[in-house]
PDB file of N, CA and C in Angstrom:
ATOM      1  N   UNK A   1       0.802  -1.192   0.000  1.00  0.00           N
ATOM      2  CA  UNK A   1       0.000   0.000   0.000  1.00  0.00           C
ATOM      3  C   UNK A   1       0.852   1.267   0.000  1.00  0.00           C
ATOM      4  N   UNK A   2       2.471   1.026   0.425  1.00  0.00           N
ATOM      5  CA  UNK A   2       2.916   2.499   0.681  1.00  0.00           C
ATOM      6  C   UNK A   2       3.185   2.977  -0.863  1.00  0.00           C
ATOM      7  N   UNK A   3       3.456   1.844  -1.301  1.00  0.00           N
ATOM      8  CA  UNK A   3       3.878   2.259  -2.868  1.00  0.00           C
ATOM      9  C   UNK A   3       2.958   2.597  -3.610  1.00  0.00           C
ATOM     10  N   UNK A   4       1.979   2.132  -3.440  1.00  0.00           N
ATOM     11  CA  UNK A   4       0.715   2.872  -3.907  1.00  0.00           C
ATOM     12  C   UNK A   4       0.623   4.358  -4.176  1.00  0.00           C
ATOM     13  N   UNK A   5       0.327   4.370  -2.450  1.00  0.00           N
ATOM     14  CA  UNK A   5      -0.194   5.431  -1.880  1.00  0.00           C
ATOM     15  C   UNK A   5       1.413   6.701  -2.510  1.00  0.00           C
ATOM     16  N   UNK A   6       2.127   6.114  -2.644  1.00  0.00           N
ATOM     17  CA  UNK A   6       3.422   7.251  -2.907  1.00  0.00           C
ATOM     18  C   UNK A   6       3.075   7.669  -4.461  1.00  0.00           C
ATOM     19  N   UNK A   7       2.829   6.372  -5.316  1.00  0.00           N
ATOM     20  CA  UNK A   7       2.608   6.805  -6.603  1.00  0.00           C
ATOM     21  C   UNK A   7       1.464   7.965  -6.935  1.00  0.00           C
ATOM     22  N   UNK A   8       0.463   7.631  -5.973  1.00  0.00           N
ATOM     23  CA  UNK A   8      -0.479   8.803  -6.807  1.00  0.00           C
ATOM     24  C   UNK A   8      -0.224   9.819  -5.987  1.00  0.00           C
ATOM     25  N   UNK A   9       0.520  10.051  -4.661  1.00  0.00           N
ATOM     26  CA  UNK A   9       0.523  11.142  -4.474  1.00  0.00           C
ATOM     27  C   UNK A   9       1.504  12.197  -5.152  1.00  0.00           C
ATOM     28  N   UNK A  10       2.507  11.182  -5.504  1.00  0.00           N
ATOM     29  CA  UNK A  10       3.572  11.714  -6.824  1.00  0.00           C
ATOM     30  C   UNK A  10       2.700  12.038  -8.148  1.00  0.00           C
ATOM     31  N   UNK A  11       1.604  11.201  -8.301  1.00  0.00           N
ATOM     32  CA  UNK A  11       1.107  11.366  -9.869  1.00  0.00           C
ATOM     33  C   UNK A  11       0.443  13.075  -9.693  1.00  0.00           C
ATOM     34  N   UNK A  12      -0.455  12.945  -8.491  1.00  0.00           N
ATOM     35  CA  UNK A  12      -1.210  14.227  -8.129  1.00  0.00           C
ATOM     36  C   UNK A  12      -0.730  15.428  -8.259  1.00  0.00           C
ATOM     37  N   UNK A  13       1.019  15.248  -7.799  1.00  0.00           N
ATOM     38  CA  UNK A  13       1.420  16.583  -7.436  1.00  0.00           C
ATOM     39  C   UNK A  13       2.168  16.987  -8.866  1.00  0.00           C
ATOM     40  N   UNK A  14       2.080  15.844  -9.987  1.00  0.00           N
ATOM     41  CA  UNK A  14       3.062  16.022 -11.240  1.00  0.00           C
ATOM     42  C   UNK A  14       1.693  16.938 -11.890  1.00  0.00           C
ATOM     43  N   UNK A  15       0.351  16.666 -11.873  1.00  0.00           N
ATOM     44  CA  UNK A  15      -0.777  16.908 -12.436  1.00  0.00           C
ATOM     45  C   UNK A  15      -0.798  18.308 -12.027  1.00  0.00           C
ATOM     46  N   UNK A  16      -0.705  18.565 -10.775  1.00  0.00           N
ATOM     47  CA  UNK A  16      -1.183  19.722 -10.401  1.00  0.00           C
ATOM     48  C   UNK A  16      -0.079  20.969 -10.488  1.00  0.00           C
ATOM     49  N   UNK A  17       1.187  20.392 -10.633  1.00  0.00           N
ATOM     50  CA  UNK A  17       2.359  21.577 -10.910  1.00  0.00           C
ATOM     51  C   UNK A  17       2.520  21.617 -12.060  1.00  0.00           C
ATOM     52  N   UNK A  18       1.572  20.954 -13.002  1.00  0.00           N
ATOM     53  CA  UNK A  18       2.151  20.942 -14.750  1.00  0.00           C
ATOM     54  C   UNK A  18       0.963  22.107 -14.965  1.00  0.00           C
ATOM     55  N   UNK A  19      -0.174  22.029 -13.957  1.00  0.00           N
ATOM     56  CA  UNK A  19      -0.863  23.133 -14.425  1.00  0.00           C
ATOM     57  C   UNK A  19      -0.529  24.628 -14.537  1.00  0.00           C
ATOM     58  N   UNK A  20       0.054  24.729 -13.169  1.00  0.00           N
ATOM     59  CA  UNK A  20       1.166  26.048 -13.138  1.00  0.00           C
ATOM     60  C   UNK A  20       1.699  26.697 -14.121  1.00  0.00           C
ATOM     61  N   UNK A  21       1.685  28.172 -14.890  1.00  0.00           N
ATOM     62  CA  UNK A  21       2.441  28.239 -15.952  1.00  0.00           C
ATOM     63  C   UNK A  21       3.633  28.391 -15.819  1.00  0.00           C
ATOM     64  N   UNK A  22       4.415  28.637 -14.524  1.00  0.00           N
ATOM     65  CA  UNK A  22       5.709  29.423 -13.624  1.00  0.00           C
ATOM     66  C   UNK A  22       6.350  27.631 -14.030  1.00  0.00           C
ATOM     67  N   UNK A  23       5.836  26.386 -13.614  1.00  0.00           N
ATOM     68  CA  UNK A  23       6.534  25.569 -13.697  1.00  0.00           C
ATOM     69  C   UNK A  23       6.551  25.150 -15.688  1.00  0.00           C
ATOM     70  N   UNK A  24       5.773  25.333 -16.547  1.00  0.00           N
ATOM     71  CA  UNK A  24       5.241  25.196 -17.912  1.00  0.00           C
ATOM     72  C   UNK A  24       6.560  25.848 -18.426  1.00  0.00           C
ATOM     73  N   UNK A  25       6.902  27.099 -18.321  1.00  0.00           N
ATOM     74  CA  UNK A  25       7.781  27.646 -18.371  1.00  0.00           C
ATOM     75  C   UNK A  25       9.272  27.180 -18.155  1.00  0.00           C
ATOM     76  N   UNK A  26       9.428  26.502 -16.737  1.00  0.00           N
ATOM     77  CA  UNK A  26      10.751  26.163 -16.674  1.00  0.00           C
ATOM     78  C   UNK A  26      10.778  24.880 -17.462  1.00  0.00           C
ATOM     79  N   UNK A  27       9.978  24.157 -17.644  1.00  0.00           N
ATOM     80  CA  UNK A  27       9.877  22.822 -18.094  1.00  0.00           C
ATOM     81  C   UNK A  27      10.028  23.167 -19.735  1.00  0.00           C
ATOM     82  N   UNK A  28       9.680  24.228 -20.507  1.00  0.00           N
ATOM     83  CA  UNK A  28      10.143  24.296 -21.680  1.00  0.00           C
ATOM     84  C   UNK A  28       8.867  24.042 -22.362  1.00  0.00           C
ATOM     85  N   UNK A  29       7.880  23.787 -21.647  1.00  0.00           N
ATOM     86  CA  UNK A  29       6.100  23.281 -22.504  1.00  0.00           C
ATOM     87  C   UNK A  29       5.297  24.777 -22.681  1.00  0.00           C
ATOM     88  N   UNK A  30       5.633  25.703 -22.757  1.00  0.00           N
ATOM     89  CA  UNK A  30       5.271  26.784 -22.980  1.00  0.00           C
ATOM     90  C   UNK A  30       6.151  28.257 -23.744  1.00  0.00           C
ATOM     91  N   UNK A  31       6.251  27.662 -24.482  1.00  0.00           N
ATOM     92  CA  UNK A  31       6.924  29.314 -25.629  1.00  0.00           C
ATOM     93  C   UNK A  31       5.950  30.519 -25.188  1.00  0.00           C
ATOM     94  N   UNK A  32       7.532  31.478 -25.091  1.00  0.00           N
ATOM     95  CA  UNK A  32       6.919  32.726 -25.198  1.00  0.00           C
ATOM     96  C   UNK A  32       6.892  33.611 -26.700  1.00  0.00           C
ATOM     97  N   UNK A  33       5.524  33.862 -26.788  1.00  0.00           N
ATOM     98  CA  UNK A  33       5.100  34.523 -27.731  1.00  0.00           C
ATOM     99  C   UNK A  33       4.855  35.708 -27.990  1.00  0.00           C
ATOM    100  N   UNK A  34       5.940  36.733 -28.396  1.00  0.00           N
ATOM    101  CA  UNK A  34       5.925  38.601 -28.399  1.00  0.00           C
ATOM    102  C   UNK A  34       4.825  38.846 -28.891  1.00  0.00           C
ATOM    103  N   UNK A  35       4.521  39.767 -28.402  1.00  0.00           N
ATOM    104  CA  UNK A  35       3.434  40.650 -28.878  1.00  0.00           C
ATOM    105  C   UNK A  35       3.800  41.508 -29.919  1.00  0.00           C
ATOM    106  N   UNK A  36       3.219  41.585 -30.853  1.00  0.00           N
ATOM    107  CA  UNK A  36       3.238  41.991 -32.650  1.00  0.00           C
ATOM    108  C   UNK A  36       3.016  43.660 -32.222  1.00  0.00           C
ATOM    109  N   UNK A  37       2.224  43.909 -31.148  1.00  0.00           N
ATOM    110  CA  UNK A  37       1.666  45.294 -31.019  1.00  0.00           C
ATOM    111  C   UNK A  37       2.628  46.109 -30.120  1.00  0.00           C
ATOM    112  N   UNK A  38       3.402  45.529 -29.466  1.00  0.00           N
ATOM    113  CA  UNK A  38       4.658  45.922 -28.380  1.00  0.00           C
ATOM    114  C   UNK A  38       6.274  46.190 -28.820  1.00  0.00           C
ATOM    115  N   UNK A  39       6.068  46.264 -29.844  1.00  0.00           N
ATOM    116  CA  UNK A  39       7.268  46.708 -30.742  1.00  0.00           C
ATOM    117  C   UNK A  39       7.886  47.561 -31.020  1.00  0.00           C
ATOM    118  N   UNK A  40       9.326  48.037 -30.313  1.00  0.00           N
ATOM    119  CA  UNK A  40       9.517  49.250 -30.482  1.00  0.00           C
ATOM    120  C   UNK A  40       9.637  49.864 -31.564  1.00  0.00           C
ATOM    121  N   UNK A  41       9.520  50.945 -31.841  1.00  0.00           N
ATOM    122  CA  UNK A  41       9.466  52.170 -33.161  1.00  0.00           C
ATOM    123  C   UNK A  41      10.992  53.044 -33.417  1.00  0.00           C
ATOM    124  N   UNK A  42      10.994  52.333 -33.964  1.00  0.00           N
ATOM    125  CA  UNK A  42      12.629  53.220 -34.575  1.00  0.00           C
ATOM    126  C   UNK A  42      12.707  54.709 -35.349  1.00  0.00           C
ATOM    127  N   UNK A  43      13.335  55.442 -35.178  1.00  0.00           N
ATOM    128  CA  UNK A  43      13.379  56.824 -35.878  1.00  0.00           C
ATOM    129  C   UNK A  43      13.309  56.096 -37.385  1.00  0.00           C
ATOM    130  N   UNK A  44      12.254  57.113 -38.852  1.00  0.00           N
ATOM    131  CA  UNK A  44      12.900  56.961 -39.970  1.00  0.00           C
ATOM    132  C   UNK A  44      14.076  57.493 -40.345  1.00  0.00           C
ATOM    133  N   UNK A  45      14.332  56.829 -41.388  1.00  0.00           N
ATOM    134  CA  UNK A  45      15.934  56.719 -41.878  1.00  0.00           C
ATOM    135  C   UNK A  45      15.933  58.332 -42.432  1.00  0.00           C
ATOM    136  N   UNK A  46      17.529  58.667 -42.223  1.00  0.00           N
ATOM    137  CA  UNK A  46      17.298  59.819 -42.471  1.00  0.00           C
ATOM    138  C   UNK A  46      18.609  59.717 -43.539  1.00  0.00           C
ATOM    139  N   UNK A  47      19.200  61.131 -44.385  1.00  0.00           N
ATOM    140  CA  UNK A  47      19.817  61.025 -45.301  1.00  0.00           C
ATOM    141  C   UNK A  47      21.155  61.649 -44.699  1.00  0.00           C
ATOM    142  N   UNK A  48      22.442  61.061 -45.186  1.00  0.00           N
ATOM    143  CA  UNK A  48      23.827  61.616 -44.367  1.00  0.00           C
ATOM    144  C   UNK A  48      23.890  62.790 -44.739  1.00  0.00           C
ATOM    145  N   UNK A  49      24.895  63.333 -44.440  1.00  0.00           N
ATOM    146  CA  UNK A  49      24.746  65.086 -44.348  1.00  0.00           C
ATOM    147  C   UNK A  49      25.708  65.546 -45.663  1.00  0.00           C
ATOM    148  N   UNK A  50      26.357  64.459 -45.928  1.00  0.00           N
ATOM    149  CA  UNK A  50      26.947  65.060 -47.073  1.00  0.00           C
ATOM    150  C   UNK A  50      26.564  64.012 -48.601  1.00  0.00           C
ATOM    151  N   UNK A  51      25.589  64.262 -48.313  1.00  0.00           N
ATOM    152  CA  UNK A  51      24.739  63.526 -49.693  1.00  0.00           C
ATOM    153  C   UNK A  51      24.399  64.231 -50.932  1.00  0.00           C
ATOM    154  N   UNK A  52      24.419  65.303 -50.750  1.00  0.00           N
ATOM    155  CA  UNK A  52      24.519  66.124 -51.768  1.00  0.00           C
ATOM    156  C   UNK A  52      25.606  66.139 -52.337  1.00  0.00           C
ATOM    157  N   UNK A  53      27.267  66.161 -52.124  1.00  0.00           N
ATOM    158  CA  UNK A  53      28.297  66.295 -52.457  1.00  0.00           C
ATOM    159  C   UNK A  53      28.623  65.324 -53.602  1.00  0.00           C
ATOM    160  N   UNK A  54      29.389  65.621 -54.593  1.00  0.00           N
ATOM    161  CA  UNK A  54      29.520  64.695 -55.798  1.00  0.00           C
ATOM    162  C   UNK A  54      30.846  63.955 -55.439  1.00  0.00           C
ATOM    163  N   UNK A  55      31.143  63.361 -56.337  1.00  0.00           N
ATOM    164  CA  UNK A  55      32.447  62.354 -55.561  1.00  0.00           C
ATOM    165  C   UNK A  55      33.160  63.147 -56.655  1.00  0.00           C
ATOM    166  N   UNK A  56      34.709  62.936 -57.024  1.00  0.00           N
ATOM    167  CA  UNK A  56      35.867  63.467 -57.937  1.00  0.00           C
ATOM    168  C   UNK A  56      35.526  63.008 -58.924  1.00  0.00           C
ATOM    169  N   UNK A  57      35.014  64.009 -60.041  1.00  0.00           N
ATOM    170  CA  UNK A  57      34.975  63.686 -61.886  1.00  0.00           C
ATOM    171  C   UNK A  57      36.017  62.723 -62.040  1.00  0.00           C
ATOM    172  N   UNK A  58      35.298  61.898 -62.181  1.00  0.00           N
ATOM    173  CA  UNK A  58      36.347  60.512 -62.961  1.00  0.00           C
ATOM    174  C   UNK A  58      36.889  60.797 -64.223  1.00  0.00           C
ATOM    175  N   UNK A  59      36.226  61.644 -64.845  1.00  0.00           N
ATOM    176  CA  UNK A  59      36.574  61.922 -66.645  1.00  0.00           C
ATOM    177  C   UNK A  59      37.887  62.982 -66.776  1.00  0.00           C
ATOM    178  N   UNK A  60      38.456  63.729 -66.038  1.00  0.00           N
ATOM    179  CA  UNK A  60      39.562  63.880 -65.603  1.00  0.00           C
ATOM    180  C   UNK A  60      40.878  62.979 -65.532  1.00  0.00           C
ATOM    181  N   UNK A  61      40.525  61.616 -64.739  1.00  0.00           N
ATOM    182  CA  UNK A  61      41.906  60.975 -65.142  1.00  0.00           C
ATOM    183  C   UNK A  61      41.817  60.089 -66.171  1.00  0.00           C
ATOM    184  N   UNK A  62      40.357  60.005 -67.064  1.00  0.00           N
ATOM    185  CA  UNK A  62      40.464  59.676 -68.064  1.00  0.00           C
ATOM    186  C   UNK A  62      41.339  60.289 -68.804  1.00  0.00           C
ATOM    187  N   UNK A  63      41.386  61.132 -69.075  1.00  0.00           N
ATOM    188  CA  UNK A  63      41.550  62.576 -70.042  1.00  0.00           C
ATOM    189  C   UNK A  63      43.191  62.103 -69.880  1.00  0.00           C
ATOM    190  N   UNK A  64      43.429  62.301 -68.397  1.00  0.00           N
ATOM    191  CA  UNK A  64      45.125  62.158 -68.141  1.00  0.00           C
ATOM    192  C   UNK A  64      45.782  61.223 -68.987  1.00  0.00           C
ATOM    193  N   UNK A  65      44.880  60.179 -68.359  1.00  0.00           N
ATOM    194  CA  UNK A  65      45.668  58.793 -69.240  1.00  0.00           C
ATOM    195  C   UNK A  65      45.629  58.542 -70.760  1.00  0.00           C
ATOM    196  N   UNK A  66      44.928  59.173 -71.623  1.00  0.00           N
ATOM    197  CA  UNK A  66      45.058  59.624 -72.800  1.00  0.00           C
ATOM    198  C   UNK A  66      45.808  60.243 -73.614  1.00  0.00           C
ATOM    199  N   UNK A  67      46.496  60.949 -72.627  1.00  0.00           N
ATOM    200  CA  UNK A  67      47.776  61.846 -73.100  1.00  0.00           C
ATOM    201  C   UNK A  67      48.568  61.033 -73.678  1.00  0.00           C
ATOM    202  N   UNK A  68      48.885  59.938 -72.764  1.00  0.00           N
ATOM    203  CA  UNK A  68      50.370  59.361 -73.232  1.00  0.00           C
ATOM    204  C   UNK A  68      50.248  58.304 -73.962  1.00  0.00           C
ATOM    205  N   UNK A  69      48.806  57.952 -74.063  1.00  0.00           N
ATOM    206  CA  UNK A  69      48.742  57.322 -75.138  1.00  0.00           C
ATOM    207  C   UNK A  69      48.552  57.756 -76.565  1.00  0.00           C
ATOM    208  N   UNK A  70      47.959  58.469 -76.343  1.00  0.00           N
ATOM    209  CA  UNK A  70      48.096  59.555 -78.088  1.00  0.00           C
ATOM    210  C   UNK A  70      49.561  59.997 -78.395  1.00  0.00           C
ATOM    211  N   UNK A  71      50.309  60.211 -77.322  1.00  0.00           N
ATOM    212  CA  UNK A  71      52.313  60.194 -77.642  1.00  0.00           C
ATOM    213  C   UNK A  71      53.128  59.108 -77.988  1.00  0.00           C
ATOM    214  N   UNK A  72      52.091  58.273 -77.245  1.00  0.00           N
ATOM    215  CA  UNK A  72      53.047  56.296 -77.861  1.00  0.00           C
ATOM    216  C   UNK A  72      52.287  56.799 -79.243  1.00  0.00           C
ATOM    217  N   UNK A  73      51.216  56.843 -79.750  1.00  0.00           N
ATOM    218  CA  UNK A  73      50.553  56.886 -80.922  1.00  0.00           C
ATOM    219  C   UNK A  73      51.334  57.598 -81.972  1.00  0.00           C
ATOM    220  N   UNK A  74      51.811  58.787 -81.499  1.00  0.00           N
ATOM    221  CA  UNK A  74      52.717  59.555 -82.054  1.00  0.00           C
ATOM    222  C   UNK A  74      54.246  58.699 -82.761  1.00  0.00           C
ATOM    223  N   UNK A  75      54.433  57.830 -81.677  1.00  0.00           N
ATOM    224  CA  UNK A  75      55.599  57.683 -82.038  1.00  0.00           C
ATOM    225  C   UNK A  75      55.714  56.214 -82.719  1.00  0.00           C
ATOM    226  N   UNK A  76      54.675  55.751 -82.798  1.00  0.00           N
ATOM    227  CA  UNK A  76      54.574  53.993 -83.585  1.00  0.00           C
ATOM    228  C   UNK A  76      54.151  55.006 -84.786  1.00  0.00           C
ATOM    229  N   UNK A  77      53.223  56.211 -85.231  1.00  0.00           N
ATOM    230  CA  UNK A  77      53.407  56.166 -86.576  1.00  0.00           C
ATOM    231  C   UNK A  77      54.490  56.695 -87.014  1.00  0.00           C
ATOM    232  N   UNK A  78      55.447  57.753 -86.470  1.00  0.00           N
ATOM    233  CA  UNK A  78      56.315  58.215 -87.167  1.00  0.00           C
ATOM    234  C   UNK A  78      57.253  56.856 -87.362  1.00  0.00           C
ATOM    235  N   UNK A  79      57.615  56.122 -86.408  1.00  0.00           N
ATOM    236  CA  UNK A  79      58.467  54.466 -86.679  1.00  0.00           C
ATOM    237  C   UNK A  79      58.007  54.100 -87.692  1.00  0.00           C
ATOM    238  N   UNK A  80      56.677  53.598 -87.532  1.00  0.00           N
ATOM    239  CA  UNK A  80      55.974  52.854 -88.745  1.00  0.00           C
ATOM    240  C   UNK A  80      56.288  53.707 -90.291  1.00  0.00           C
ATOM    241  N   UNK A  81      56.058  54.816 -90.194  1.00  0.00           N
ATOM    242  CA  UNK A  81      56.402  55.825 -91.255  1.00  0.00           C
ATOM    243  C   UNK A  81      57.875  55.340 -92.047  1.00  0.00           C
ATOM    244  N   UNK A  82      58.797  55.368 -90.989  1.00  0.00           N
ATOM    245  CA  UNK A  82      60.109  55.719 -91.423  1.00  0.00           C
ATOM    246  C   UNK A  82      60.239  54.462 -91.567  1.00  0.00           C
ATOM    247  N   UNK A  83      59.688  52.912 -91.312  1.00  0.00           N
ATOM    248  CA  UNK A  83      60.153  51.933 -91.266  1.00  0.00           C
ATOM    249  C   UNK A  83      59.384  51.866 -92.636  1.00  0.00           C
ATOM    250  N   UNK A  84      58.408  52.103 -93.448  1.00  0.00           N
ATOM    251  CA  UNK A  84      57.711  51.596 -94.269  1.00  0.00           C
ATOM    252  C   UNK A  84      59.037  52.739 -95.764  1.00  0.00           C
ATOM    253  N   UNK A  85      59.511  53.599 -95.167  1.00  0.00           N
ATOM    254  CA  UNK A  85      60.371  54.274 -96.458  1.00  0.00           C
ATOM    255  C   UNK A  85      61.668  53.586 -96.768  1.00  0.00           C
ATOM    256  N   UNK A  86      61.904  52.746 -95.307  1.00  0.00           N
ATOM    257  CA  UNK A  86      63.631  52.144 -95.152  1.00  0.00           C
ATOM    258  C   UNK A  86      63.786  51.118 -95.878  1.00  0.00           C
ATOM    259  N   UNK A  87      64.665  50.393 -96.021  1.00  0.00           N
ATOM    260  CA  UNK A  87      65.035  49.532 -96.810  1.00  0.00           C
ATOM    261  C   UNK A  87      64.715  47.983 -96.038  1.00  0.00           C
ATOM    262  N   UNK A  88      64.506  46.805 -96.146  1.00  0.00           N
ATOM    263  CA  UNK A  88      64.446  45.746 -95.511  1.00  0.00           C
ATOM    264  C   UNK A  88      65.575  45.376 -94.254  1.00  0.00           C
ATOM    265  N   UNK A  89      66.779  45.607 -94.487  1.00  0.00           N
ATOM    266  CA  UNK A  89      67.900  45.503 -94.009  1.00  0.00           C
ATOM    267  C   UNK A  89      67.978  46.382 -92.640  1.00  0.00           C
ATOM    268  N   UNK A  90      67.457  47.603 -92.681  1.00  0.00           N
ATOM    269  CA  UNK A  90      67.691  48.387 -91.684  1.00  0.00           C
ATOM    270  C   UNK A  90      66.466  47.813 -90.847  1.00  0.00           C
ATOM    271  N   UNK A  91      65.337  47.024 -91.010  1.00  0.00           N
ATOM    272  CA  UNK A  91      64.355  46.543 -89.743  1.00  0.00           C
ATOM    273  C   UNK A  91      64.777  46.795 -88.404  1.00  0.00           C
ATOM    274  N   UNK A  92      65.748  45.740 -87.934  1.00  0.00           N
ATOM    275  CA  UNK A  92      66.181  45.763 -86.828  1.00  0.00           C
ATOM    276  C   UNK A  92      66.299  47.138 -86.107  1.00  0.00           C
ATOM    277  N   UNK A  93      66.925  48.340 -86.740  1.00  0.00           N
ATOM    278  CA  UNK A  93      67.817  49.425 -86.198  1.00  0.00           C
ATOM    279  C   UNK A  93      66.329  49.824 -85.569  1.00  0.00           C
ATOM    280  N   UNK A  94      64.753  49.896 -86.402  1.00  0.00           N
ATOM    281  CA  UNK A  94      63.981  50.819 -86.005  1.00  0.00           C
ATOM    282  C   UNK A  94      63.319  50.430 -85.168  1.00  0.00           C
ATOM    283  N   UNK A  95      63.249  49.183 -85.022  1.00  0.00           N
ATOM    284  CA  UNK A  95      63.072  48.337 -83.637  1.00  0.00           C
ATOM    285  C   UNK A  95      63.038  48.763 -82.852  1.00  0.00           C
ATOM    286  N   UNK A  96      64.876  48.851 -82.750  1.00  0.00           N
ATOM    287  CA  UNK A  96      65.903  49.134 -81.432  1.00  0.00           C
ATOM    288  C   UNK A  96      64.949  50.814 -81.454  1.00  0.00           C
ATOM    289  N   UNK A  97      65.118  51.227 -82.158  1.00  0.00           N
ATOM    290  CA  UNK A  97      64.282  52.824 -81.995  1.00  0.00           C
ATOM    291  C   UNK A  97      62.915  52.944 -81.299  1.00  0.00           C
ATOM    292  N   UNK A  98      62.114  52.066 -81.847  1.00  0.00           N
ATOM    293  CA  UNK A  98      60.793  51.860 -81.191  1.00  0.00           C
ATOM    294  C   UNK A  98      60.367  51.968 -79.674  1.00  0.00           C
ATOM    295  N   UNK A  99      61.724  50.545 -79.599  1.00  0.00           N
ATOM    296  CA  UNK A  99      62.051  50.115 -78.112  1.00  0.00           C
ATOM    297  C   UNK A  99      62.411  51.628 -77.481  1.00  0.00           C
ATOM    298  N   UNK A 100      63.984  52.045 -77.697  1.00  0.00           N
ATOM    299  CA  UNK A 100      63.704  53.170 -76.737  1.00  0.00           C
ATOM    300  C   UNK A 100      62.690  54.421 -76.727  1.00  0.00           C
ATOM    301  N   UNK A 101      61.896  54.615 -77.375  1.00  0.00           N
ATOM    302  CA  UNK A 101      61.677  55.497 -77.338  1.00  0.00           C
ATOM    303  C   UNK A 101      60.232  55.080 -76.581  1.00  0.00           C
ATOM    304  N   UNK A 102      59.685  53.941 -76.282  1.00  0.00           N
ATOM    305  CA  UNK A 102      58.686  53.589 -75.684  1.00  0.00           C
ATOM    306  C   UNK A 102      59.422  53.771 -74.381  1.00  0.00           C
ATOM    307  N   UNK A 103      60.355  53.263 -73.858  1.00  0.00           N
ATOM    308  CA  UNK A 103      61.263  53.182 -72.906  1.00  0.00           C
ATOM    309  C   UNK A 103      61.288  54.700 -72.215  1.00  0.00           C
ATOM    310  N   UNK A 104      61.575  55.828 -73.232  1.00  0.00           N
ATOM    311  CA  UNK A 104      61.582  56.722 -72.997  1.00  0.00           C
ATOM    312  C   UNK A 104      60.358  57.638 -72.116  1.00  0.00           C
ATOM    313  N   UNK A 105      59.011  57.233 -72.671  1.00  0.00           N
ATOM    314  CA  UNK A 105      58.014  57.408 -72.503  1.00  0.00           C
ATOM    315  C   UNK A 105      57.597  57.140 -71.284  1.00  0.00           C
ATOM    316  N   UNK A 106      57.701  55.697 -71.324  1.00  0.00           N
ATOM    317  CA  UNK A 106      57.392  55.620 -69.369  1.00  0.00           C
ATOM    318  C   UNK A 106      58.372  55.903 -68.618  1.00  0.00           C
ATOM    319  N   UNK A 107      59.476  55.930 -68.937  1.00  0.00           N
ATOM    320  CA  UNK A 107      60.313  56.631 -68.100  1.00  0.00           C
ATOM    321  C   UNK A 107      59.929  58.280 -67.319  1.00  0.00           C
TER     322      UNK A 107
END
């Protein structure tokens, strides 16, 4: 009888503390569920202060880097020029010319 009597008073008290939500809670049988309406409100977004400001014309170092290529340009046609009047034999020399004077350039 004691074992009995122990079981349901164990069963009773499992019944009656599962009703509890304080124990529902620790036991993990009850999610908490936010309230959709309790939500804090954030400032709207606002615009940085220097948003108006343009960033550096890019078409500027376009422009730059154009230079020196219209001067290599310069100088493959005058080569090409003088290589197309020269004789076969002299090839090489205008080469060697080509070379430095590209050399020259990025230098």
């Amino acid at each position: 009888m004691n074992n009995k009597n122990l079981f349901i008073i164990v069963l009773l008290l499992i019944f009656g503390l599962s009703s509890c939500t304080s124990v529902k809670k620790t036991l993990g049988l009850e999610k908490d569920v936010p309230n959709e309406f309790l939500i804090e409100k954030r400032d709207p977004l606002t615009l940085p202060p220097d948003y108006n400001i343009l960033p550096p014309d890019s078409n500027a170092k376009i422009n730059e880097n154009k230079e020196p290529t219209s001067s290599l340009k310069s100088i493959f046609d005058k080569s090409l020029g003088s290589q197309k009047k020269s004789s076969s034999a002299n090839v090489p020399s205008n080469t060697r010319s080509i070379e430095n004077d590209i050399l020259k350039q990025i230098k």
